[in-house]
Protein backbone atom coordinates (compact mmCIF):
# COMPACT_ATOMS: atom_id res chain seq x y z
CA UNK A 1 22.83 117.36 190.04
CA UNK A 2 21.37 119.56 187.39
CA UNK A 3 19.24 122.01 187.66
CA UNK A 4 17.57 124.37 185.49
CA UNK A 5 16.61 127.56 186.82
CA UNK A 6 14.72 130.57 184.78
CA UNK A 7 15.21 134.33 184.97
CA UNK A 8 13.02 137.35 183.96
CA UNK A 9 15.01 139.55 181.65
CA UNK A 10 15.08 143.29 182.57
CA UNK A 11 15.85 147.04 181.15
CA UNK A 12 18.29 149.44 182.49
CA UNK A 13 19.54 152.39 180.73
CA UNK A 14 15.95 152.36 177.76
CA UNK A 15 18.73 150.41 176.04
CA UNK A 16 20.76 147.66 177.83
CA UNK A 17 18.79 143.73 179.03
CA UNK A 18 20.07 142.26 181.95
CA UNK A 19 19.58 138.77 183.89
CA UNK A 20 20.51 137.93 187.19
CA UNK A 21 23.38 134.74 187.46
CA UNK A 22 21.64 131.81 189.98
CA UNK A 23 23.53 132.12 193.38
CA UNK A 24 24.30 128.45 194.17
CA UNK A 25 26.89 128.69 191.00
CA UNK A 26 28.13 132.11 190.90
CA UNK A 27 29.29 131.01 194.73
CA UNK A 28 30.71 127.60 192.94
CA UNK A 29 32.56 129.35 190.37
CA UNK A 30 34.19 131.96 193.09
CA UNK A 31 32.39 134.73 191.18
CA UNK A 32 31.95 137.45 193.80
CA UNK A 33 31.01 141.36 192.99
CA UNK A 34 33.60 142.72 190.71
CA UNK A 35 34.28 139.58 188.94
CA UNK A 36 34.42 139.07 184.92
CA UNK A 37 32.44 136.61 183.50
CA UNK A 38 33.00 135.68 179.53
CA UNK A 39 29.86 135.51 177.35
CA UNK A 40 30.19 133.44 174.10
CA UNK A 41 27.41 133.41 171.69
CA UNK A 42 27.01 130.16 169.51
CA UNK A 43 25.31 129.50 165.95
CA UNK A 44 22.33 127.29 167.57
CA UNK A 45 21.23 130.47 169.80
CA UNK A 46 22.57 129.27 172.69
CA UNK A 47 24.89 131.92 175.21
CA UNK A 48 27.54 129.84 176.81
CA UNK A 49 28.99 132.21 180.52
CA UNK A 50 32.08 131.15 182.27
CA UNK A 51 33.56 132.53 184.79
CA UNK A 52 37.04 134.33 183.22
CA UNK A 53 40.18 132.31 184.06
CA UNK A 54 38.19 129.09 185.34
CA UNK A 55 38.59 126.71 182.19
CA UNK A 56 42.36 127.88 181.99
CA UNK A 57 43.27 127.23 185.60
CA UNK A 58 41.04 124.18 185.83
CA UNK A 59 43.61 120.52 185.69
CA UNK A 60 42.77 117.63 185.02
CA UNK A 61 44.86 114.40 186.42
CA UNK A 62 45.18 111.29 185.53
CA UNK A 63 47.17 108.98 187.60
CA UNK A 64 47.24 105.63 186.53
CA UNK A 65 49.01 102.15 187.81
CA UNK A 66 51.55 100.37 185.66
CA UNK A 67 52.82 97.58 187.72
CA UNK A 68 51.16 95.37 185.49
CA UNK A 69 51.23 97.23 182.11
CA UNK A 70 53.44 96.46 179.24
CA UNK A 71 54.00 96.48 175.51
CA UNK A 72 50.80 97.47 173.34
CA UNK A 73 48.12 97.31 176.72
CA UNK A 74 50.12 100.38 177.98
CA UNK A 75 50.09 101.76 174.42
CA UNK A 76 46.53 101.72 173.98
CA UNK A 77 46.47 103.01 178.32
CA UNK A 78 48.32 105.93 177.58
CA UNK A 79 46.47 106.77 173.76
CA UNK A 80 43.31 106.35 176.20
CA UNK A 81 44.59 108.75 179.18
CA UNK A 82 44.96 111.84 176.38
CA UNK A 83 41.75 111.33 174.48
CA UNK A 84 40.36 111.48 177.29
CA UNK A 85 41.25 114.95 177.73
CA UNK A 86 43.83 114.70 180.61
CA UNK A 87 46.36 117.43 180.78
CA UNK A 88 48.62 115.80 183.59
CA UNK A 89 48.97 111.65 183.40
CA UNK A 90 50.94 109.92 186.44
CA UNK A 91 51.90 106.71 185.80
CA UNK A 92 52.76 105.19 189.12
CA UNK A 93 54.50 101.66 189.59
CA UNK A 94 56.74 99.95 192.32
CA UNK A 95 59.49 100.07 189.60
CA UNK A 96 59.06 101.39 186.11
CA UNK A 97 61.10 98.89 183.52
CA UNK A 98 63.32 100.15 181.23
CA UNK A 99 61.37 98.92 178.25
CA UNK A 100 57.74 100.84 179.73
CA UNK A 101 59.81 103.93 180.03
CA UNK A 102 60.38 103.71 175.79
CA UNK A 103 57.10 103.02 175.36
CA UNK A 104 56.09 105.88 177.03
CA UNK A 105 58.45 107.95 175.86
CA UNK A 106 57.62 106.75 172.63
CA UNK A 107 53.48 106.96 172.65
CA UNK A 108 54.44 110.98 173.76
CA UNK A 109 56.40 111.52 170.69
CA UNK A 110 53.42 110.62 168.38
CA UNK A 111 50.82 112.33 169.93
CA UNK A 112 50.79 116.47 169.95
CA UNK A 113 51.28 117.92 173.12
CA UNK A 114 52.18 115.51 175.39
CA UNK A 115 55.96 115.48 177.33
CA UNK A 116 57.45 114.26 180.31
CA UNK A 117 58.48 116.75 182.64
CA UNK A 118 59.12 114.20 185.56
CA UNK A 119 60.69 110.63 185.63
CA UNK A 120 61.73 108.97 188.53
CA UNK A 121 62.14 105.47 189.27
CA UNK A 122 58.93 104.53 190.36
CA UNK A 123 56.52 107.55 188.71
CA UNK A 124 56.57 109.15 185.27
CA UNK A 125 54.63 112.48 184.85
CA UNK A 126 53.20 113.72 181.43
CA UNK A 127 51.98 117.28 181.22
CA UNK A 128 50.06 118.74 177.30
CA UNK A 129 51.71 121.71 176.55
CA UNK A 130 49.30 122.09 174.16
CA UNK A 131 48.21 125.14 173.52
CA UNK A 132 44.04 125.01 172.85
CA UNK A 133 44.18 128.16 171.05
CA UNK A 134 46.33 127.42 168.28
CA UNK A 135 43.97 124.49 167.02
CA UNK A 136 41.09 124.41 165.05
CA UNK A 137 39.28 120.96 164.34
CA UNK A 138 38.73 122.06 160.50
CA UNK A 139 42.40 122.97 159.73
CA UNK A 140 43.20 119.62 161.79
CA UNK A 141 41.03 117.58 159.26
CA UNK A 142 41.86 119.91 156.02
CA UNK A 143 45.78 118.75 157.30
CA UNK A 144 44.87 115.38 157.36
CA UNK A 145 43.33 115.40 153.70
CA UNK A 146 46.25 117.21 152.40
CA UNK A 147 48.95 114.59 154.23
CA UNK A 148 46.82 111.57 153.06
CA UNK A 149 46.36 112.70 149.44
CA UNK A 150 50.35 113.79 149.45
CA UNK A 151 50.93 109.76 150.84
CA UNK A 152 48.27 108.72 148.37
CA UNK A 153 50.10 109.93 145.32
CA UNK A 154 53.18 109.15 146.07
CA UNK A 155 52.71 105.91 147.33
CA UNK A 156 52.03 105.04 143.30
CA UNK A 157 54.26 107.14 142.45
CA UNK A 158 56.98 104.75 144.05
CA UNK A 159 55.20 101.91 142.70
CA UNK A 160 54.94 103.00 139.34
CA UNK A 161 58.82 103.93 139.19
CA UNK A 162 60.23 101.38 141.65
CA UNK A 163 61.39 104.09 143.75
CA UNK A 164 61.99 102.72 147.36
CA UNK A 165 63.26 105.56 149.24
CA UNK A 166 59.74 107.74 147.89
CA UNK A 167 58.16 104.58 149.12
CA UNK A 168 59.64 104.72 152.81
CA UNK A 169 59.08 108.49 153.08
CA UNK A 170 55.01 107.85 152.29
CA UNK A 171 55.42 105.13 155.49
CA UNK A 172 56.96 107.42 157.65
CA UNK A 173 54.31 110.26 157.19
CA UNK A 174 51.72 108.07 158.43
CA UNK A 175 52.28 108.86 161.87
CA UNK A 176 51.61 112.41 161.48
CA UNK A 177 48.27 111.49 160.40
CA UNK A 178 47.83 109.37 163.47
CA UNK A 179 48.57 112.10 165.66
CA UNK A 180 46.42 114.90 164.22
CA UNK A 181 43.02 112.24 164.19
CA UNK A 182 44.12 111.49 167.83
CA UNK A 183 44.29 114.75 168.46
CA UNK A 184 40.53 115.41 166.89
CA UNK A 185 39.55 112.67 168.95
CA UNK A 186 40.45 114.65 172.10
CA UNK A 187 38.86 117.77 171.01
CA UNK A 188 35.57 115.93 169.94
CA UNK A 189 35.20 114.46 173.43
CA UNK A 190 36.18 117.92 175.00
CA UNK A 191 33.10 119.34 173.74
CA UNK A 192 30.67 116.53 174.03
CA UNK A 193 31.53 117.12 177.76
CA UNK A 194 30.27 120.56 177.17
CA UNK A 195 33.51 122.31 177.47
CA UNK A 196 35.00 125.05 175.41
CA UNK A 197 37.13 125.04 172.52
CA UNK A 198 38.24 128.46 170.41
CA UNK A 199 36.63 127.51 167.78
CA UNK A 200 33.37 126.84 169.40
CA UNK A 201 31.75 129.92 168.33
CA UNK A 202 31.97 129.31 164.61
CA UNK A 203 32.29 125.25 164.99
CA UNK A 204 28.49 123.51 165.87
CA UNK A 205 28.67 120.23 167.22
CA UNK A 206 27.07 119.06 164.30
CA UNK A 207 29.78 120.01 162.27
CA UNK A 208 32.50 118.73 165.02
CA UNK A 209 30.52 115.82 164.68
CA UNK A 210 30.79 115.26 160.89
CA UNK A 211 34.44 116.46 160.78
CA UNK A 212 35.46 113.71 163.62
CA UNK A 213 33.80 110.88 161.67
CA UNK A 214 35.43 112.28 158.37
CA UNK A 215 39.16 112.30 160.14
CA UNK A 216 38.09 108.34 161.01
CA UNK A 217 37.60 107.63 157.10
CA UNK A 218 40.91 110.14 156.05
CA UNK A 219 43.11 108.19 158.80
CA UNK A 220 42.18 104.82 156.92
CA UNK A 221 42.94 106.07 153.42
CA UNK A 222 46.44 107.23 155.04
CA UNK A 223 46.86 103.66 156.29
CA UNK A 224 45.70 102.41 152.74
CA UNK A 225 48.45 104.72 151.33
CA UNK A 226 50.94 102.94 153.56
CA UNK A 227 49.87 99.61 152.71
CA UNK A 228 50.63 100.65 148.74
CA UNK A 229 53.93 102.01 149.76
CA UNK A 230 55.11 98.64 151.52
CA UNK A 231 54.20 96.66 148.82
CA UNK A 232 56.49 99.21 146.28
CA UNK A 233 59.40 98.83 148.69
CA UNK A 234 59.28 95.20 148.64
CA UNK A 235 58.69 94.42 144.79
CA UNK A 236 61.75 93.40 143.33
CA UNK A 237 60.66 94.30 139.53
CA UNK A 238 58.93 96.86 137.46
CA UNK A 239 55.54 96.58 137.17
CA UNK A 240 54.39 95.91 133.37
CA UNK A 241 53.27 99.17 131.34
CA UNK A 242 49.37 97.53 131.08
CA UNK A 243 48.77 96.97 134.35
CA UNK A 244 50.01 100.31 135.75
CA UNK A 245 47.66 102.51 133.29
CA UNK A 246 45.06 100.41 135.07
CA UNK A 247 46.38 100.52 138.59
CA UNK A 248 46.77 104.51 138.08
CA UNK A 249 43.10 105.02 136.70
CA UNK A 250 41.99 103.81 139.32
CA UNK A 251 43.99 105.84 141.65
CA UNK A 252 43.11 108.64 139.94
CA UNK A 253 38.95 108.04 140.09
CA UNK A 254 39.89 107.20 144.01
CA UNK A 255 41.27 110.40 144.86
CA UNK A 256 38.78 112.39 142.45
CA UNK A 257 36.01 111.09 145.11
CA UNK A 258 37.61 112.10 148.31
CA UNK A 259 38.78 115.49 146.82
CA UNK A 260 35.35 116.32 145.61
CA UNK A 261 34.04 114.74 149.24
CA UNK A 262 36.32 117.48 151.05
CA UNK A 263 35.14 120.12 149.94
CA UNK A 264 31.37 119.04 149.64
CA UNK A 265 31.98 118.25 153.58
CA UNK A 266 33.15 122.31 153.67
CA UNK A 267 30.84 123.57 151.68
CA UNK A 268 27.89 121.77 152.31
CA UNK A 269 27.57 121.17 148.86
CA UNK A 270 25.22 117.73 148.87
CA UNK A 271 24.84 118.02 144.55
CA UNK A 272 28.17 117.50 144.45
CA UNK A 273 28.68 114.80 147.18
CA UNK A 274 25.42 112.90 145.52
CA UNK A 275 27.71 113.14 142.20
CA UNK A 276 30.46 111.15 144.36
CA UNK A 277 28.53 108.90 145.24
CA UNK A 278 27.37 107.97 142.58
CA UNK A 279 30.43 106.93 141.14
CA UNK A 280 31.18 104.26 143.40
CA UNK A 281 29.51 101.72 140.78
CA UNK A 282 31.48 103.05 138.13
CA UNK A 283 34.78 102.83 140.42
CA UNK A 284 33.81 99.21 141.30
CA UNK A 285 33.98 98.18 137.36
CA UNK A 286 37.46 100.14 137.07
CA UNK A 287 38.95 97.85 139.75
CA UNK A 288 37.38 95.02 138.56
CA UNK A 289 38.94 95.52 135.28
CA UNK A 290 41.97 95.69 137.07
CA UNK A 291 41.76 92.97 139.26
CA UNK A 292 40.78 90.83 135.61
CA UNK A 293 43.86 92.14 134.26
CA UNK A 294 46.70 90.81 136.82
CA UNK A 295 45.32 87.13 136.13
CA UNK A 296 47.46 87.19 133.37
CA UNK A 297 50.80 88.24 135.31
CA UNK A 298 53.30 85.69 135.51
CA UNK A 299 53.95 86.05 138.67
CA UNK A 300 51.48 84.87 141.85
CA UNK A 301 53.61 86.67 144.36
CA UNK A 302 53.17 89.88 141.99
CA UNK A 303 49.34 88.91 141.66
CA UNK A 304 48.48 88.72 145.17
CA UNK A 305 50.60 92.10 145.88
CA UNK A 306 48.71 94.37 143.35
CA UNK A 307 45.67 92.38 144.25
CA UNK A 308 46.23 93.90 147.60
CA UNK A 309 46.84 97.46 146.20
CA UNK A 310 43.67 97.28 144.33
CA UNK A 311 41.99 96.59 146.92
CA UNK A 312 43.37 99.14 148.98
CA UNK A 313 42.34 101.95 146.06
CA UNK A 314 38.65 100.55 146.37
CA UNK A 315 38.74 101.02 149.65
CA UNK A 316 39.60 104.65 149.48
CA UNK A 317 36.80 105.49 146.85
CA UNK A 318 34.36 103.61 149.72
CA UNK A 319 35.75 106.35 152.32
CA UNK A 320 35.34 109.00 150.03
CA UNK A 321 31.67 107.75 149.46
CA UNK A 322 31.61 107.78 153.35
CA UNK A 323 33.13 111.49 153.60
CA UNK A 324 29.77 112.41 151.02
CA UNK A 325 27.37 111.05 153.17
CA UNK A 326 28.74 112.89 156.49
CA UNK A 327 28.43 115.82 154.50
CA UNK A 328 24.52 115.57 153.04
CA UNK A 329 23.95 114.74 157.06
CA UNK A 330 25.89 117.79 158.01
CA UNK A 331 24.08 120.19 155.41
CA UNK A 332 20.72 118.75 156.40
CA UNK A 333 21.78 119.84 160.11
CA UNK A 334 22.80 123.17 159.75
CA UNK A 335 19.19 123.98 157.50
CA UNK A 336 17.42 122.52 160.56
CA UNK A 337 19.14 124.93 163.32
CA UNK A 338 18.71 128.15 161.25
């Protein structure tokens, strides 16, 4: 149950305020006289006090059945189990198969922090060694923009020179992009539950807010960039000279918007995201120019390929359109809690 309680604040010293803690959770918390207690201003005003120690030594365990669970239902079980903020997962089962141990074992190598430190026949238990401390949510989603773009450009770079080992490196990336949004994803339901993160004190939840629904639109363009890059490694010839000054304008007005999105989303800069948006119209006729332009190819199988990689690049303008928007919300957020 929650309670609020209120407190007269005093003056000891001609100098120093005090409050008195309520007793019910001082006793709950194990604070006793003598204890330290951490105080941690944030931006909105609000003074956050824990009890030193207690978020550090405090577990939590999931322990889950598999007897029933295979192939992508235990994927998406065990992708649940860490976003939802578990540090220890037991997976329990009469008999875990040989082919639920690789998925396991697999699903743990793609997220960050996650290992097995116990396997027996019938349990498997997964402890994050992740250390909280070393993360912040805006490096996480900077990393993600700097992966994407990096997959982005080389992605038509491979198509552009029919280079299918460049083409298989952009694929293979992909999953480190999966496991930093994943990884967002935990922290952003951390602190809805009202728990701390290091970054708390200079990160609002407005801003986590914004920055998690950014990392959803940055994840797609990644997956986007992969789609381009399966569709160089499989074209068997070079793409005429035309139609890849028109495939890489594009590009290049694509990635324009979701650079210039970043850092409006950063900065708080809503001129500049209004001037990305904006250009989504003028985008549109660029890749409808394009799309007018591979009628004439010779070949359908080449047609419906860079169809598909045009529509992948107007996609990624859209998300960088998106990125704008989350940050003339975000902006308009932190003006109302100053």
């Amino acid at each position: 149950m929650v309670y609020i309680e209120t407190r007269k604040i005093q003056q000891t010293g001609g100098s120093t305020y005090i409050v008195s803690l309520p007793k019910k959770w001082a006793e709950r918390a194990g604070i006793t006289t003598g204890s330290q207690v951490t105080l941690q201003p944030q931006e909105d005003g609000t003074l956050t006090i824990a009890a030193e120690g207690i978020i550090q030594s405090t577990k939590k365990k999931n322990v889950i059945d598999v007897n029933a669970c295979f192939g992508d239902e235990l994927v998406r079980l065990l992708i649940a189990a860490y976003i939802s903020g578990s540090d220890m997962i037991e997976l329990r089962a009469n008999r875990i198969q040989v082919d639920q141990k690789k998925i396991i074992r697999s699903v743990c190598h793609k997220l960050i922090g996650p290992e097995i430190i116990e396997e027996t026949a019938n349990s498997v238990l997964i402890q994050d060694l992740l250390n909280p401390s070393e993360v912040s949510i805006k490096k996480s989603v900077r990393r993600m923009f700097l992966i994407s773009k990096s997959m982005l450009n080389d992605a038509m770079q491979a198509l552009k020179n029919h280079d299918q080992d460049l083409a298989l490196d952009v694929i293979e990336r992909d999953d480190e992009v999966d496991r930093l949004f994943l990884l967002i994803s935990k922290q952003f339901r951390t602190v809805l539950r009202g728990s701390r993160l290091p970054d708390t004190s200079e990160t609002t939840i407005d801003e986590y807010h914004d920055l998690r629904l950014a990392a959803s639109s940055l994840e797609r363009i990644a997956d986007h960039a992969l789609r381009i890059a399966k569709i160089a490694s499989t074209l068997e010839n070079p793409i005429p000279e035309g139609t890849m000054e028109l495939l890489e304008r594009s590009h290049m007005n694509s990635t324009a918007m979701v650079e210039d999105a970043i850092d409006a989303l950063y900065n708080q800069n809503t001129d500049l995201a209004n001037q990305v948006i904006a250009k989504v119209d003028s985008a549109k006729t660029s890749i409808d120019e394009l799309n007018a332009s591979l009628l004439d190819l010779n070949s359908p199988e080449v047609i419906v390929a860079l169809g598909t990689v045009a529509d992948s690049i107007d996609r990624i303008g859209e998300y960088g359109a998106n990125i704008s928007e989350f940050a003339i919300n975000l902006s308009m957020a932190i003006v109302q809690n100053k």
